[in-house]
N, C-alpha and C. Protein backbone atom coordinates (compact mmCIF):
# COMPACT_ATOMS: atom_id res chain seq x y z
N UNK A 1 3.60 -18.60 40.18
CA UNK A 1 2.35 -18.53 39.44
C UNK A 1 1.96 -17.07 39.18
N UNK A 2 1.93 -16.28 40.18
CA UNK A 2 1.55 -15.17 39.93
C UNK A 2 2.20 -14.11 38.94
N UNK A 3 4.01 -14.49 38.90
CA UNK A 3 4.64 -14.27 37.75
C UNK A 3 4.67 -14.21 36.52
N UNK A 4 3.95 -15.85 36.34
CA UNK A 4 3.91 -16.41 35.04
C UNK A 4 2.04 -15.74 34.87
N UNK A 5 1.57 -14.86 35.27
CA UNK A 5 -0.12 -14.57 34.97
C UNK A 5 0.56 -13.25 34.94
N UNK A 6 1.13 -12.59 35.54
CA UNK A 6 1.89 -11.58 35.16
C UNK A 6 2.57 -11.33 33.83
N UNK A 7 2.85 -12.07 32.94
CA UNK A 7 3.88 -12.43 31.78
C UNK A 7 2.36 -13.15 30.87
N UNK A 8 1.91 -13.49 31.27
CA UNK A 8 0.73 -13.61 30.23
C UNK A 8 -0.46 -12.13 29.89
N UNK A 9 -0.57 -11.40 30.67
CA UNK A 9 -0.79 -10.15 31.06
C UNK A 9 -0.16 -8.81 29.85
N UNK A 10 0.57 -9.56 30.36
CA UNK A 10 1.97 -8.33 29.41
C UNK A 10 1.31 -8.66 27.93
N UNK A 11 1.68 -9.74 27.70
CA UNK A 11 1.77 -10.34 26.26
C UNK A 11 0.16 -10.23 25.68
N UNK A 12 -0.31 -10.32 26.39
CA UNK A 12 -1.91 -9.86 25.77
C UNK A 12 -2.41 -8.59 25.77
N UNK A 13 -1.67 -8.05 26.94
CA UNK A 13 -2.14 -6.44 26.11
C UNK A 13 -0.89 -5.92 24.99
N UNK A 14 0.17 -6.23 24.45
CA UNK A 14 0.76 -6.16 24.06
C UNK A 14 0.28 -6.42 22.10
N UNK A 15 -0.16 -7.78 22.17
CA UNK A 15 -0.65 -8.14 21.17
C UNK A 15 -2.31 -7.37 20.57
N UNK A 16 -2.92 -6.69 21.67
CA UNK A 16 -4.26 -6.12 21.24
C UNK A 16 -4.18 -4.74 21.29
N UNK A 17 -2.74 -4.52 21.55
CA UNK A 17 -2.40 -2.79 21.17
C UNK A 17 -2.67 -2.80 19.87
N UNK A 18 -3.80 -1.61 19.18
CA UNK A 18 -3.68 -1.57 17.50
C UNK A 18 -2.38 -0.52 17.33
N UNK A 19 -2.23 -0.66 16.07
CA UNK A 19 -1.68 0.70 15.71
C UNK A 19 -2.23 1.88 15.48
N UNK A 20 -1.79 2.94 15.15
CA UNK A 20 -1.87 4.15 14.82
C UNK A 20 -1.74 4.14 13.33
N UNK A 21 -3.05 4.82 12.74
CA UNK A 21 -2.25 5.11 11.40
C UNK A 21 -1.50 6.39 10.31
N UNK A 22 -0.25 5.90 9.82
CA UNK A 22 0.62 7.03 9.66
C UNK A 22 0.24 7.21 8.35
N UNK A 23 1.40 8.47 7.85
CA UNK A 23 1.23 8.70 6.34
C UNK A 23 2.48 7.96 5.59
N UNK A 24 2.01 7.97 4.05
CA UNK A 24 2.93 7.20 3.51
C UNK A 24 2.88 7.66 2.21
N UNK A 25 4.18 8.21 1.70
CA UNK A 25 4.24 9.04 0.08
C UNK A 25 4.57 8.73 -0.85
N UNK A 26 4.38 8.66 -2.09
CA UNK A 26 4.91 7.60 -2.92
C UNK A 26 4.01 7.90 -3.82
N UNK A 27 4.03 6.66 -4.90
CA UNK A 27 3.11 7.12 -6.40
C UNK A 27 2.59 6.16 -6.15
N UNK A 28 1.14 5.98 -7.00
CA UNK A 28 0.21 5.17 -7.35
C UNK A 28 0.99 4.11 -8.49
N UNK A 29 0.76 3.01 -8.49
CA UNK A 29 1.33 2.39 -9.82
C UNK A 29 0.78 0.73 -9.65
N UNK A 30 1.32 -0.21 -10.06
CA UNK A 30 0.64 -1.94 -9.81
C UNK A 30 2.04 -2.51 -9.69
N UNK A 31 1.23 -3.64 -9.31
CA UNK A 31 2.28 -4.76 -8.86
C UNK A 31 2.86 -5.51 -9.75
N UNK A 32 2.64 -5.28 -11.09
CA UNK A 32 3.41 -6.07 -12.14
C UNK A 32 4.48 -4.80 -12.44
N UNK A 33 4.21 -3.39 -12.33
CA UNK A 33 5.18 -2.46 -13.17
C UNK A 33 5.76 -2.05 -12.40
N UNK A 34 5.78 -2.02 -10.70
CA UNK A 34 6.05 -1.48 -9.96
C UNK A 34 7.81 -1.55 -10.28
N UNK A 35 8.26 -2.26 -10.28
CA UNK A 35 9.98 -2.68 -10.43
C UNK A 35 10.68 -1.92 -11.20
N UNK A 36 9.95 -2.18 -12.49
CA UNK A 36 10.80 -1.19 -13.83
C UNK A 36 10.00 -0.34 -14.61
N UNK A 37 8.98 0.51 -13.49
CA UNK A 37 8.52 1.72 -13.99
C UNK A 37 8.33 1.74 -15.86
N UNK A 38 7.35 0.54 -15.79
CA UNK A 38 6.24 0.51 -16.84
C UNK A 38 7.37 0.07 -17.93
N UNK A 39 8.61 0.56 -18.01
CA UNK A 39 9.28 0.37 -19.43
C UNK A 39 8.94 -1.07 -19.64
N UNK A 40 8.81 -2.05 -19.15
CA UNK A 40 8.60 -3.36 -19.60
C UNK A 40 7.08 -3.56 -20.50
N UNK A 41 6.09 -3.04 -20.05
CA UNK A 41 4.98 -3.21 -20.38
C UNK A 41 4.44 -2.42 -21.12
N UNK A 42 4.28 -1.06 -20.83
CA UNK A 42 3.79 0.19 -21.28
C UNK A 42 2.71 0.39 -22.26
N UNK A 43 1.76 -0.16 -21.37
CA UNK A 43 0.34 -0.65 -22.22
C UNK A 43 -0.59 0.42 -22.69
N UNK A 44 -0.29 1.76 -22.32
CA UNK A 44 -0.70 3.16 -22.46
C UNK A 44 0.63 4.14 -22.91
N UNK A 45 -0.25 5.40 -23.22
CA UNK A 45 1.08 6.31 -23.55
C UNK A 45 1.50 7.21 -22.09
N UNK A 46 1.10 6.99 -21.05
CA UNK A 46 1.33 7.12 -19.97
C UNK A 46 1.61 6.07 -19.32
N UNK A 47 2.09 6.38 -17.80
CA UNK A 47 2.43 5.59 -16.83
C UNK A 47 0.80 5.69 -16.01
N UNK A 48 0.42 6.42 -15.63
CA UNK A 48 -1.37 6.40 -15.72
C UNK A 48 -2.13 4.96 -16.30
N UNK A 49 -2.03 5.44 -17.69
CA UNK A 49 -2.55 4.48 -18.45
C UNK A 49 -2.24 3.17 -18.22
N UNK A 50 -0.49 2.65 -18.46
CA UNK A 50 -0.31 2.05 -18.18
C UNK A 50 -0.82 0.84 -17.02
N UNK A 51 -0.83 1.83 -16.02
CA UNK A 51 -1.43 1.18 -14.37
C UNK A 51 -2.52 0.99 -14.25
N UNK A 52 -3.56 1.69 -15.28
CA UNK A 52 -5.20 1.28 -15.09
C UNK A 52 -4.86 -0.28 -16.08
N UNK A 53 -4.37 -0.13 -17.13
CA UNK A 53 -4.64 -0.94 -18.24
C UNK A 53 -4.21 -2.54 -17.77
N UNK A 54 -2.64 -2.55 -16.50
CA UNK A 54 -2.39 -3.68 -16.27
C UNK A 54 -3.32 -3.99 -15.15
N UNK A 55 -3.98 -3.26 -14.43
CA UNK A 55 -4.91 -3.59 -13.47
C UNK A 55 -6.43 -4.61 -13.77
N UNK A 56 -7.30 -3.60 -15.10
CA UNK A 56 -8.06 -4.07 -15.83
C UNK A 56 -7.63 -4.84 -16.41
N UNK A 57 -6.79 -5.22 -17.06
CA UNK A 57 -6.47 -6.30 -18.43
C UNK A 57 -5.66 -7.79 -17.85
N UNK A 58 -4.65 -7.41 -16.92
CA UNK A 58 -3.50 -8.66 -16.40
C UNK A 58 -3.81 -8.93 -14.69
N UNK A 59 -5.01 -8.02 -13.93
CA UNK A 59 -5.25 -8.67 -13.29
C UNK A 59 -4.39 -7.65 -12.10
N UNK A 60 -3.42 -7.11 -12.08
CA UNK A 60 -2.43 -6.39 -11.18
C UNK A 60 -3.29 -5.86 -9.98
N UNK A 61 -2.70 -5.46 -8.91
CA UNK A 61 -3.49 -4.94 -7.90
C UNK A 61 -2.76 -3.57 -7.68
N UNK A 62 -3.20 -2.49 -7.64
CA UNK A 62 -3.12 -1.51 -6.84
C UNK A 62 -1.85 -1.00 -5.89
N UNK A 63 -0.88 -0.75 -6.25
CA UNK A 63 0.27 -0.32 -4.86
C UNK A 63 0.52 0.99 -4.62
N UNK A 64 1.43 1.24 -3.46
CA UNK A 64 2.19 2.21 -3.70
C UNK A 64 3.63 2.42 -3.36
N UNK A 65 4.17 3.05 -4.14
CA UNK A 65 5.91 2.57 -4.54
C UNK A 65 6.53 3.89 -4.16
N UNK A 66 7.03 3.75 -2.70
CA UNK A 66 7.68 4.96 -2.07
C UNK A 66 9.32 5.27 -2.39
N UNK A 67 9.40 4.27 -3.79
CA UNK A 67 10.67 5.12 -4.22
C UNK A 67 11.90 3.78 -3.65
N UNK A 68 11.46 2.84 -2.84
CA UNK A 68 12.25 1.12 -2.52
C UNK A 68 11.38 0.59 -1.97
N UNK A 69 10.31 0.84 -1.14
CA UNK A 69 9.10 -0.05 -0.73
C UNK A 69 7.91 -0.30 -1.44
N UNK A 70 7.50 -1.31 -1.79
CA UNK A 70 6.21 -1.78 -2.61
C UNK A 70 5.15 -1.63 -1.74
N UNK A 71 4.24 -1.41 -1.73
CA UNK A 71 3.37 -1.66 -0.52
C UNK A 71 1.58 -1.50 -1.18
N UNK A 72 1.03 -2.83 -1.15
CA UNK A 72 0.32 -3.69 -1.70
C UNK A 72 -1.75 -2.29 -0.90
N UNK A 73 -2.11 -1.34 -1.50
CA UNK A 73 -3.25 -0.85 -1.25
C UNK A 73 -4.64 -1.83 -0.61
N UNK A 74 -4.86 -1.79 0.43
CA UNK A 74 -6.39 -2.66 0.70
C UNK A 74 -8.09 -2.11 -0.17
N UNK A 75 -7.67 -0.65 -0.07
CA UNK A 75 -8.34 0.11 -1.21
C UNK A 75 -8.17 -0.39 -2.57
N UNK A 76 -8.93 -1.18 -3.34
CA UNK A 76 -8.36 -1.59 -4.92
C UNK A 76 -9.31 -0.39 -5.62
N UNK A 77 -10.43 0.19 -5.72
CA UNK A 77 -11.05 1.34 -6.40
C UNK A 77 -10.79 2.39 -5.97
N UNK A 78 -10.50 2.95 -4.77
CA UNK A 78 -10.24 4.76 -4.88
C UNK A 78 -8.87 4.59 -5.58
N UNK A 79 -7.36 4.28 -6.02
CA UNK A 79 -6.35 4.41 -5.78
C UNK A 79 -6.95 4.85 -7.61
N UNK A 80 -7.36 4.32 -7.99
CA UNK A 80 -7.74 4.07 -9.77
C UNK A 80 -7.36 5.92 -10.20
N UNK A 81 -8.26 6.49 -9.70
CA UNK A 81 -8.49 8.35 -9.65
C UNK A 81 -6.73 8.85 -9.55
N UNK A 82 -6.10 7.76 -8.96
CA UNK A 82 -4.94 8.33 -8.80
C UNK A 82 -3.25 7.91 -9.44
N UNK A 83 -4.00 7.00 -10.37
CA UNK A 83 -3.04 5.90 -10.88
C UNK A 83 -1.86 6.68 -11.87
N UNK A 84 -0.47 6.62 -11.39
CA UNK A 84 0.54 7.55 -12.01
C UNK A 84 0.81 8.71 -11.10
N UNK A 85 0.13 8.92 -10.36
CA UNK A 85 0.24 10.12 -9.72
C UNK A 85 0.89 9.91 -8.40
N UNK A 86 2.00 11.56 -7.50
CA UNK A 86 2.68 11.11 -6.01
C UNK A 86 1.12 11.31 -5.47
N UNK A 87 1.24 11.02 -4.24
CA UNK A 87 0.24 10.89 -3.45
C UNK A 87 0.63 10.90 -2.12
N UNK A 88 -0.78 11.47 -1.27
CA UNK A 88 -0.31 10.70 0.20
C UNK A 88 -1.56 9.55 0.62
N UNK A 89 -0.90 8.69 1.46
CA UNK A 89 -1.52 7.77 1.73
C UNK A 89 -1.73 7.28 3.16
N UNK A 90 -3.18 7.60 3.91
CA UNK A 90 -2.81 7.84 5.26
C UNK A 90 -3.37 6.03 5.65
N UNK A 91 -2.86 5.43 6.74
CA UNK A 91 -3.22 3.97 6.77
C UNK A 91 -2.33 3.26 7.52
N UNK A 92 -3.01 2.15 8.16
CA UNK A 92 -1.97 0.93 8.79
C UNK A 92 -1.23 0.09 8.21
N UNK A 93 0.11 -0.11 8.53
CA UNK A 93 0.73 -0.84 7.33
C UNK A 93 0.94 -2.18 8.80
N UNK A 94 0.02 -3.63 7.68
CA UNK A 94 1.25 -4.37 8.26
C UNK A 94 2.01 -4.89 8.18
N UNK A 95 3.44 -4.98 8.70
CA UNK A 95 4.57 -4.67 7.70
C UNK A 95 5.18 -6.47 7.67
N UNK A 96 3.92 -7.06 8.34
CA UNK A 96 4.67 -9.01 7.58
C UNK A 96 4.21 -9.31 6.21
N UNK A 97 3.25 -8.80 5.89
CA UNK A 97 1.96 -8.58 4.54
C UNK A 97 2.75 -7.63 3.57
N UNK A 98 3.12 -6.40 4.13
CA UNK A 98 3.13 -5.06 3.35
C UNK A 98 1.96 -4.53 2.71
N UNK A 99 1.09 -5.51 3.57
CA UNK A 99 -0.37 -4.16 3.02
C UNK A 99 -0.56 -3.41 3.68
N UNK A 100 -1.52 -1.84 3.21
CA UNK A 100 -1.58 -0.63 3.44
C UNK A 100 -2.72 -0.79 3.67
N UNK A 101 -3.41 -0.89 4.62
CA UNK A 101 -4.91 -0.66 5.17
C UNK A 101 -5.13 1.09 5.13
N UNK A 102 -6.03 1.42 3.80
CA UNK A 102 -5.95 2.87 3.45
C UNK A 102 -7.15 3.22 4.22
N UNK A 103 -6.89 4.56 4.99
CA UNK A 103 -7.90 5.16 5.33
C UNK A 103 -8.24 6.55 4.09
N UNK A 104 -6.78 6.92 3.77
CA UNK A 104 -7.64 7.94 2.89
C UNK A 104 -6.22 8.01 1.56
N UNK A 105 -6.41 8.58 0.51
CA UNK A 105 -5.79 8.85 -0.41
C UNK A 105 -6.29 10.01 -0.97
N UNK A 106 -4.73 11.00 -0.96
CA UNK A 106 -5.22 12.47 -1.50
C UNK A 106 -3.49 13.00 -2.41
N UNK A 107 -4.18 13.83 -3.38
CA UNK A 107 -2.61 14.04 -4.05
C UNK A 107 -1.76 14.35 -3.21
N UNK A 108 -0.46 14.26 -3.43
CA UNK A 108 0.68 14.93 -2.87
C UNK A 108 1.04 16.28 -3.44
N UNK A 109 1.68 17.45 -2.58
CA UNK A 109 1.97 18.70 -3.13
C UNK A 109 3.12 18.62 -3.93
């Protein structure tokens, strides 16, 4: 018994460890263009444009595309200021979701 309260022990502080949140670099862009970098859609004369226009118009949400990972912003209005642009992106990812719980978004150098 005392084993098995031992092993339940574990597993609960285990599960209420949060994470830490890291950085993450990549461009601003949406979840419809994210794949083939706007050539499909290209609803602006930018890739900018583009990403506000499928956001406002088709509904798209907000990502950021580190170049093979998609990863879905919890922020849907600050990312807007940054749409087309690299960036850093500081935040918890959780990675069964692939959402980015943003704490902050600032350009990249």
């Amino acid at each position: 018994m005392k084993l098995f309260l031992t092993g339940v022990l574990v597993a609960l502080t285990g599960l209420s460890a949060t994470q830490r949140p890291q950085t993450y670099t990549g461009t601003i862009t949406d979840d419809i263009c994210a794949g083939d970098a706007h050539a499909g859609m290209r609803m602006g004369p930018t890739d900018a444009d583009c990403t506000r226009l499928c956001v406002l118009s088709h509904g798209a949400q907000y990502v950021l595309l580190d170049g093979k990972a998609v990863y879905t912003l919890s922020d849907q209005k600050g990312p807007e200021a940054f749409a087309g642009q690299k960036v850093r992106v500081v935040g918890t990812l959780d990675a069964r979701t692939k959402i980015l719980s943003v704490n902050s978004i600032s350009a990249a150098d």
